[in-house]
N, C-alpha and C. Protein backbone atom coordinates (compact mmCIF):
# COMPACT_ATOMS: atom_id res chain seq x y z
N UNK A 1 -4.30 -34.48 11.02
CA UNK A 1 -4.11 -33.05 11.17
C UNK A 1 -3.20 -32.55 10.05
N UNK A 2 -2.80 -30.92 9.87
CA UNK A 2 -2.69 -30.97 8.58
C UNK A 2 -1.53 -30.25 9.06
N UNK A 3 -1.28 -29.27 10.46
CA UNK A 3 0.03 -29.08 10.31
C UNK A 3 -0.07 -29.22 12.08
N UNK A 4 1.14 -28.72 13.07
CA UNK A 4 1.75 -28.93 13.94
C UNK A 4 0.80 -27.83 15.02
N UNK A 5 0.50 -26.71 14.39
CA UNK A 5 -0.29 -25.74 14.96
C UNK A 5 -2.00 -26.37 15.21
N UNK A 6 -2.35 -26.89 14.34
CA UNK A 6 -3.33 -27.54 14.49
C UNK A 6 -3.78 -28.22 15.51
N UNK A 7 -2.49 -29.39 15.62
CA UNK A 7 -2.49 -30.06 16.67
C UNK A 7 -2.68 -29.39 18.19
N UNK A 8 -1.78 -28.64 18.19
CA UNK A 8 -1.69 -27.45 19.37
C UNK A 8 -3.20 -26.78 19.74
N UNK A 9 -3.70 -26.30 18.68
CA UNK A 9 -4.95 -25.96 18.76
C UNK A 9 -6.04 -26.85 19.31
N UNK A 10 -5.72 -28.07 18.59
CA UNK A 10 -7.21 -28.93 19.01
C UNK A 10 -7.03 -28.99 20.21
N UNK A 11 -5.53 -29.39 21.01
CA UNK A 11 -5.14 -29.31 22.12
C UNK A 11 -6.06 -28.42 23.19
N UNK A 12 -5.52 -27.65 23.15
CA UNK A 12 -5.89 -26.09 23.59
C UNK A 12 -7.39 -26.16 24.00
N UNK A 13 -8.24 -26.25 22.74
CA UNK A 13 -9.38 -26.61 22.92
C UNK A 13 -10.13 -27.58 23.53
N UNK A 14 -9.70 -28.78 23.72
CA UNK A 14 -10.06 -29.86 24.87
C UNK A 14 -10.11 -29.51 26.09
N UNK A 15 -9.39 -28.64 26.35
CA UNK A 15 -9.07 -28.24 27.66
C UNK A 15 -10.38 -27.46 28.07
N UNK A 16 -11.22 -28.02 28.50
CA UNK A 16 -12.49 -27.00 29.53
C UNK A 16 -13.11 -27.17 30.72
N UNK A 17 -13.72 -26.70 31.18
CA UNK A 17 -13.99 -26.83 32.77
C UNK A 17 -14.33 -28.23 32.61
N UNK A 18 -13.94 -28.61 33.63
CA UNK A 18 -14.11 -30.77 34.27
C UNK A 18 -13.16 -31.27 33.59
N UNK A 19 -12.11 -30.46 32.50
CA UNK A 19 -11.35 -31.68 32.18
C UNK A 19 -9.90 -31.48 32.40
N UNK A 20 -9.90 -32.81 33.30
CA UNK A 20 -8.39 -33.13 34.26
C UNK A 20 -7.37 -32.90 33.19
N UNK A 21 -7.40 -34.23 32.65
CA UNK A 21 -5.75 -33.94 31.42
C UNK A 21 -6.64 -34.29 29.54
N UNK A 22 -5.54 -33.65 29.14
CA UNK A 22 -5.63 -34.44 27.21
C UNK A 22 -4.20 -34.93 26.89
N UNK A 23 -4.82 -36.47 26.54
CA UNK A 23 -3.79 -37.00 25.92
C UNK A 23 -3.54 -36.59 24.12
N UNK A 24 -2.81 -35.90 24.10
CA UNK A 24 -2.98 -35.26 22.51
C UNK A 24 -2.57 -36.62 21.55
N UNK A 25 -2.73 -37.14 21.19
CA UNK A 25 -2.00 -38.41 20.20
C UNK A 25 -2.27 -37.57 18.40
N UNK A 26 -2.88 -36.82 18.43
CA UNK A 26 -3.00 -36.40 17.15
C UNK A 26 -1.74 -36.28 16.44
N UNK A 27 -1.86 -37.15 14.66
CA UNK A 27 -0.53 -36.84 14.06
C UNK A 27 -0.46 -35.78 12.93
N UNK A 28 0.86 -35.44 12.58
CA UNK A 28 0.54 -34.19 11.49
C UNK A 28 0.97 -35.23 10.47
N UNK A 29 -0.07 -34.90 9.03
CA UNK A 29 0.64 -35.51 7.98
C UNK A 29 1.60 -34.19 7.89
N UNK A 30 2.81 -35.20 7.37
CA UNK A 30 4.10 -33.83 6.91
C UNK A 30 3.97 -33.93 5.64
N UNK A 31 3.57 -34.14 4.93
CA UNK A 31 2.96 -34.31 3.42
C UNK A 31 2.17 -32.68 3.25
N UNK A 32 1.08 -32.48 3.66
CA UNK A 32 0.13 -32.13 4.08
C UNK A 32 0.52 -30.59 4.41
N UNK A 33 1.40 -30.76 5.74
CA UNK A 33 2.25 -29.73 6.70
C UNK A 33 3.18 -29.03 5.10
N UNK A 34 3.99 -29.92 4.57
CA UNK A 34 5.01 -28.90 3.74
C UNK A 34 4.48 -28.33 2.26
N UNK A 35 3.24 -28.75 1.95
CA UNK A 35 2.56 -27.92 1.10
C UNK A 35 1.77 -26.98 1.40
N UNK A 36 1.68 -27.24 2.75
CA UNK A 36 0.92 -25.86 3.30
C UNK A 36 1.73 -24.80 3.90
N UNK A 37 2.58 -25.09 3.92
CA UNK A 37 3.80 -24.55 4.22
C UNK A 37 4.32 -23.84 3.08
N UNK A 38 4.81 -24.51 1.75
CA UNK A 38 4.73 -23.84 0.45
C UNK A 38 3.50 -22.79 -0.01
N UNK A 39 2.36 -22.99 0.41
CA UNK A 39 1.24 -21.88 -0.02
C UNK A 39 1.30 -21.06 1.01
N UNK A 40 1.83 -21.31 2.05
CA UNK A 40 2.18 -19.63 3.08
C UNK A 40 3.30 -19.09 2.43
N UNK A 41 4.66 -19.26 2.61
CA UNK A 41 5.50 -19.17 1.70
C UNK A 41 5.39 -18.04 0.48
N UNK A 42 4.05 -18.86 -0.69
CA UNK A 42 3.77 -18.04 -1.71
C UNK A 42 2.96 -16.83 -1.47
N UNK A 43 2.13 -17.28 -0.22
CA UNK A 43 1.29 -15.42 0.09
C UNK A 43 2.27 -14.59 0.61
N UNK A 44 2.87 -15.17 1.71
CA UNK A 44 3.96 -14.29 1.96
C UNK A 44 5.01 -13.34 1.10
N UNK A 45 5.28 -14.06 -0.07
CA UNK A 45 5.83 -13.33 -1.08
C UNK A 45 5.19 -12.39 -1.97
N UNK A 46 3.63 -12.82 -2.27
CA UNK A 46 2.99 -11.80 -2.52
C UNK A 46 2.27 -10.61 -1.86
N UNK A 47 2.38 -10.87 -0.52
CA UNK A 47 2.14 -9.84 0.05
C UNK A 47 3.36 -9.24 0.37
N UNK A 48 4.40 -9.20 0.64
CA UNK A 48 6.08 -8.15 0.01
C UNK A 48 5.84 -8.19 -0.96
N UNK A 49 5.15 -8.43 -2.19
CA UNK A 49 5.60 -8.04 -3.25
C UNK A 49 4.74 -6.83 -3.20
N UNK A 50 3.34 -6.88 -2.76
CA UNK A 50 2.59 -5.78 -2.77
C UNK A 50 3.33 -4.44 -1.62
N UNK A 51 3.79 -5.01 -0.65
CA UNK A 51 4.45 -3.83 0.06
C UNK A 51 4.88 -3.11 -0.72
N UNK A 52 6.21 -3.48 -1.28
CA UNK A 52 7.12 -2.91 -1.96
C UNK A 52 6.46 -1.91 -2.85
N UNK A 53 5.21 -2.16 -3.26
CA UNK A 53 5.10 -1.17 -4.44
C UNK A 53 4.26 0.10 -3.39
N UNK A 54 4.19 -0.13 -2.56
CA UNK A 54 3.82 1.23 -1.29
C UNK A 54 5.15 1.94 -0.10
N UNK A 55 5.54 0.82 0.36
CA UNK A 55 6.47 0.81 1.17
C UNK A 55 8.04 0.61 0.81
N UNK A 56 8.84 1.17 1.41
CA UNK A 56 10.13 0.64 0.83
C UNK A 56 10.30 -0.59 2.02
N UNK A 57 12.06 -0.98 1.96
CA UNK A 57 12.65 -1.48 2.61
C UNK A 57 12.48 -1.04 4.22
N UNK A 58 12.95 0.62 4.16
CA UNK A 58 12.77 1.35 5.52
C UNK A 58 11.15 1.41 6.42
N UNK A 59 10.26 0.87 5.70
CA UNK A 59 9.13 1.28 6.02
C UNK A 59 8.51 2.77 5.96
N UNK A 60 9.39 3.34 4.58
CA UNK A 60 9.09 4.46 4.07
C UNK A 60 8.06 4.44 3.02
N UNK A 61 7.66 5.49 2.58
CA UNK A 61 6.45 5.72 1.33
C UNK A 61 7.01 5.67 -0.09
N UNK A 62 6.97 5.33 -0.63
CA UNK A 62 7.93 5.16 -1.76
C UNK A 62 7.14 5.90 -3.18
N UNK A 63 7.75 6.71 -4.05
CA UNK A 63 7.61 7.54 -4.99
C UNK A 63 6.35 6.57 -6.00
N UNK A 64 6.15 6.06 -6.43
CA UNK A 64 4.75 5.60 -6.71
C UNK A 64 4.10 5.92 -6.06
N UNK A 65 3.70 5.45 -4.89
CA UNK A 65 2.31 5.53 -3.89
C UNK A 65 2.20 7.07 -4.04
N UNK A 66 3.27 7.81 -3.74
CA UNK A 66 3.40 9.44 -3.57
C UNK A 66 2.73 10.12 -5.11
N UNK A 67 3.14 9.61 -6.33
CA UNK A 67 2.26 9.87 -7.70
C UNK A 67 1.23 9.70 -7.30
N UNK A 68 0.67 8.33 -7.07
CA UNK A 68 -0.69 8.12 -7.52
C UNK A 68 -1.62 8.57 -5.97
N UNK A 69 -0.80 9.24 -5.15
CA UNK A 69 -2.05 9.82 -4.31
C UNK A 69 -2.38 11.53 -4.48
N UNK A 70 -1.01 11.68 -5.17
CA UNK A 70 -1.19 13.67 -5.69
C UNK A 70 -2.11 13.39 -7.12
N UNK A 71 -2.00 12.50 -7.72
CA UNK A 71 -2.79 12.22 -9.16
C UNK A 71 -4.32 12.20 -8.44
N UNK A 72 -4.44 11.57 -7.64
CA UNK A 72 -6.00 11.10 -7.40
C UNK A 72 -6.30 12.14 -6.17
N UNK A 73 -5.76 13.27 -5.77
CA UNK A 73 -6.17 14.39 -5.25
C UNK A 73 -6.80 15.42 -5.85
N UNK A 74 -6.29 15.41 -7.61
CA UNK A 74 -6.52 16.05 -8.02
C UNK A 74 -8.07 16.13 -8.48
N UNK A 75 -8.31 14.69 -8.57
CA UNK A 75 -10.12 14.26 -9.43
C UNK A 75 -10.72 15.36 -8.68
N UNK A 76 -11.99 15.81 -9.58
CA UNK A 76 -13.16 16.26 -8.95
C UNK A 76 -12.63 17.79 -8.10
N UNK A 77 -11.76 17.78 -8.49
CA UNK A 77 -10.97 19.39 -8.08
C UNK A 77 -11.49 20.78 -9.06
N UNK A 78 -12.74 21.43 -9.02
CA UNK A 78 -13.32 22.43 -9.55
C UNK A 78 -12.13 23.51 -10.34
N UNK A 79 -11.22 23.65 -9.39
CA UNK A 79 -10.29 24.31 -10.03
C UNK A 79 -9.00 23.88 -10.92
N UNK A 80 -9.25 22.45 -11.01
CA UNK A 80 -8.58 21.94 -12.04
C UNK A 80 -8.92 21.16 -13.59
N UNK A 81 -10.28 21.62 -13.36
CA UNK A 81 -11.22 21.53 -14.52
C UNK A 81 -10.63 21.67 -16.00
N UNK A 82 -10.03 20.67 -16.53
CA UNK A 82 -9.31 21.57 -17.58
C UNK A 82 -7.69 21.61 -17.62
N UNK A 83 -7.44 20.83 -17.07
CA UNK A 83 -5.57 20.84 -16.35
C UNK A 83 -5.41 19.74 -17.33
N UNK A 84 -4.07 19.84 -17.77
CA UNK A 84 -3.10 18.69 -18.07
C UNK A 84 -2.17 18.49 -17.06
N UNK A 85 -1.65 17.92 -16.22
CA UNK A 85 -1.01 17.65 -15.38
C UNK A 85 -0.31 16.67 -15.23
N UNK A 86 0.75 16.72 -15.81
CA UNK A 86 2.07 15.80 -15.41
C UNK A 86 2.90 15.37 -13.63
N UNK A 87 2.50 14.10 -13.07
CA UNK A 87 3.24 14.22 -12.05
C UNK A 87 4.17 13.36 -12.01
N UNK A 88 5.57 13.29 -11.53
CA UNK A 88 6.98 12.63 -11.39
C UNK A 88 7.14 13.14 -9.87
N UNK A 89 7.49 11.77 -9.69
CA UNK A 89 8.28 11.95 -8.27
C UNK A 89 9.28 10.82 -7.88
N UNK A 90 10.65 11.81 -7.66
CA UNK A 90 11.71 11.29 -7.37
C UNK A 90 12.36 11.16 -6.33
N UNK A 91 12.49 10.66 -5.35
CA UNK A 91 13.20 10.77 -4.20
C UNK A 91 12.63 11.35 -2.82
N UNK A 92 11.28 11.65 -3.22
CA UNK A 92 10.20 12.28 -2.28
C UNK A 92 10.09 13.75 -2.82
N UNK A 93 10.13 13.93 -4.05
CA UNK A 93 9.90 15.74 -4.82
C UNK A 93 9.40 15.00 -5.66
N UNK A 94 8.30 15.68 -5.88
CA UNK A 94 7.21 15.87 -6.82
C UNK A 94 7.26 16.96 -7.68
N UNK A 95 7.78 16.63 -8.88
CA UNK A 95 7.51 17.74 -10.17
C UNK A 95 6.29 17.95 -11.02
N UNK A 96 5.25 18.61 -11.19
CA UNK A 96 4.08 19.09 -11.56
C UNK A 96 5.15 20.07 -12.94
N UNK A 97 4.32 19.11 -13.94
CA UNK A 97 4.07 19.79 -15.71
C UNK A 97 3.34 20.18 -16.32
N UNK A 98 2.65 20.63 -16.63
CA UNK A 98 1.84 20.38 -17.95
C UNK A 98 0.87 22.12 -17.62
N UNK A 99 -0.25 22.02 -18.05
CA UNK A 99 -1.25 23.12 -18.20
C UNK A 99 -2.09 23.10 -16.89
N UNK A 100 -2.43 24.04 -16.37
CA UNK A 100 -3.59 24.14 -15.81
C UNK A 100 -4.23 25.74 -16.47
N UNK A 101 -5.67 25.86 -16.01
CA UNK A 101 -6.92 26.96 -17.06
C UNK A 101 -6.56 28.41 -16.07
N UNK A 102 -6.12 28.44 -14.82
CA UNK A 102 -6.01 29.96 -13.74
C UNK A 102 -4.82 29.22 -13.26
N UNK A 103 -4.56 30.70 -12.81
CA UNK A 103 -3.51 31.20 -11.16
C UNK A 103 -3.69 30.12 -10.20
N UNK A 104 -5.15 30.25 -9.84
CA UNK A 104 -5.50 29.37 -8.90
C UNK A 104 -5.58 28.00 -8.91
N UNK A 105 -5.72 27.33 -10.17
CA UNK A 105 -5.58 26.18 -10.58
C UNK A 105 -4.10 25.67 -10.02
N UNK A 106 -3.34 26.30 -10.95
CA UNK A 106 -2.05 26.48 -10.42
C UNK A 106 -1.84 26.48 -9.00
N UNK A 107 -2.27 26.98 -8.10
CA UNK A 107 -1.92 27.37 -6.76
C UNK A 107 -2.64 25.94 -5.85
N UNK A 108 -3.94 25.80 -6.74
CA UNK A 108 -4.52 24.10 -5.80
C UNK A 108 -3.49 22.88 -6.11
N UNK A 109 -3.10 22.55 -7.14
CA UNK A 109 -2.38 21.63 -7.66
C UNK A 109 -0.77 21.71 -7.09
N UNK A 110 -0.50 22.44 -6.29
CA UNK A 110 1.17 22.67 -5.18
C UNK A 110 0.57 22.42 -4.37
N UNK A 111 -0.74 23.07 -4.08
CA UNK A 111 -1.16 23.05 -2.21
C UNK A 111 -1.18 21.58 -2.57
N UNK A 112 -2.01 20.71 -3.17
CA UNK A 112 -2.42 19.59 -2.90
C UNK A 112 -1.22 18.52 -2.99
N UNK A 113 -0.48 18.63 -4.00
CA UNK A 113 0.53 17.57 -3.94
C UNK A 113 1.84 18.14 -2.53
N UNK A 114 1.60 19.19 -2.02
CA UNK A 114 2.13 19.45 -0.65
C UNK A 114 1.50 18.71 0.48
N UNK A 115 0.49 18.90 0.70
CA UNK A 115 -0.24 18.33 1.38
C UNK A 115 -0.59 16.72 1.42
N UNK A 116 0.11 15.73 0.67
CA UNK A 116 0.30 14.44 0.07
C UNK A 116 1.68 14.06 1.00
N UNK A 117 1.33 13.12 2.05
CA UNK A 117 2.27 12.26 3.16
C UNK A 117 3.19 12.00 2.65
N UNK A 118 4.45 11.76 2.53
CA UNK A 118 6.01 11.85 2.18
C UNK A 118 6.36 12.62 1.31
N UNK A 119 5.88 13.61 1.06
CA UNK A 119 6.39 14.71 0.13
C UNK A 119 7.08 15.37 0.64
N UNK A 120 8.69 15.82 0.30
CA UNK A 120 9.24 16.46 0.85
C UNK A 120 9.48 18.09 0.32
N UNK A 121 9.19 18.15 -1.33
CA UNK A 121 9.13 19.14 -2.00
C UNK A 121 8.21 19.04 -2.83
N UNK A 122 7.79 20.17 -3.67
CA UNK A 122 7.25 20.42 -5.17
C UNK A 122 8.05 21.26 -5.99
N UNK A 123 8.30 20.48 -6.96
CA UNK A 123 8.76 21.54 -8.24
C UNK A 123 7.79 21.97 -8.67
N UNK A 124 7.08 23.07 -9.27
CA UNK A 124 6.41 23.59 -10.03
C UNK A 124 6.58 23.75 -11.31
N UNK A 125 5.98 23.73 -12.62
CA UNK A 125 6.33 23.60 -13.90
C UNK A 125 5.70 23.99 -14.31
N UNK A 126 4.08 24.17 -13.96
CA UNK A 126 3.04 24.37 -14.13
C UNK A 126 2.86 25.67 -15.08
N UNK A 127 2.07 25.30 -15.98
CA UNK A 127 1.59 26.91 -16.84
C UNK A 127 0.22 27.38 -17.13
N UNK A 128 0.17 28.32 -17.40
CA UNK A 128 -1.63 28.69 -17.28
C UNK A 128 -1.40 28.70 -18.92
N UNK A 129 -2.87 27.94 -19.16
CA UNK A 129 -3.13 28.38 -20.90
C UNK A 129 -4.82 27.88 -20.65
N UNK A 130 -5.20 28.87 -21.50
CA UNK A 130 -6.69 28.58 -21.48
C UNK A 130 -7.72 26.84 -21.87
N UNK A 131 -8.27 26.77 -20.81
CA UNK A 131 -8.83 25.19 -21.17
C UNK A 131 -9.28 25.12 -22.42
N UNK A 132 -9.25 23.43 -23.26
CA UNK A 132 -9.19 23.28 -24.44
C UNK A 132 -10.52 23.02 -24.56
């Protein structure tokens, strides 16, 4: 067997209707057990490592994830056809830079990065200049 859970398992499984007892004698290699133990270990660390770049410590949203979901709100947005758009976000405020082509351009690009889960503000920066 390859680790301690295993054992437990096969256990577990012997057990079915008509059968009185299991003598478990199964052994774990610990050879076996502490390298598999080291490759949990290493997913485990890579999966916190991937948290972290979504989640904080608190099990909060953390200013990346918050960019790149007002950035990718914007795709395929009719009224932003034509935008340069700078987004930064610090501390849960989102500052919007650059150009957009209308008013309204302008006005989708606040609604939307408002409307984006841990946002607590928008700066606006935003300027109208005609698309290039």
């Amino acid at each position: 067997m390859h680790s301690e859970a295993q054992s437990l398992r096969a256990r577990s499984l012997a057990k079915v209707s008509g059968v009185t007892a299991v003598e478990n004698t199964l052994t774990v290699d610990s050879k076996t057990a502490r390298a598999m133990d080291k490759a949990g270990d290493k997913a485990d660390r890579a999966a916190d490592k991937g948290k972290d770049q979504t989640i904080d410590v608190d099990g909060n949203i953390n200013d990346a994830w918050i960019t790149t979901k007002v950035k990718s709100s914007y795709l395929n947005e009719d009224a932003l056809k034509g935008s340069d758009i700078n987004v930064d976000t610090n501390s849960h405020v989102v500052t919007l830079k650059g150009t957009v082509a209308s008013a309204a351009g302008r006005t989708r690009a606040v609604t939307l990065a408002r409307q984006v889960k841990g946002v607590n503000r928008v700066v606006d920066h935003l300027t109208i200049a005609a698309a290039r």
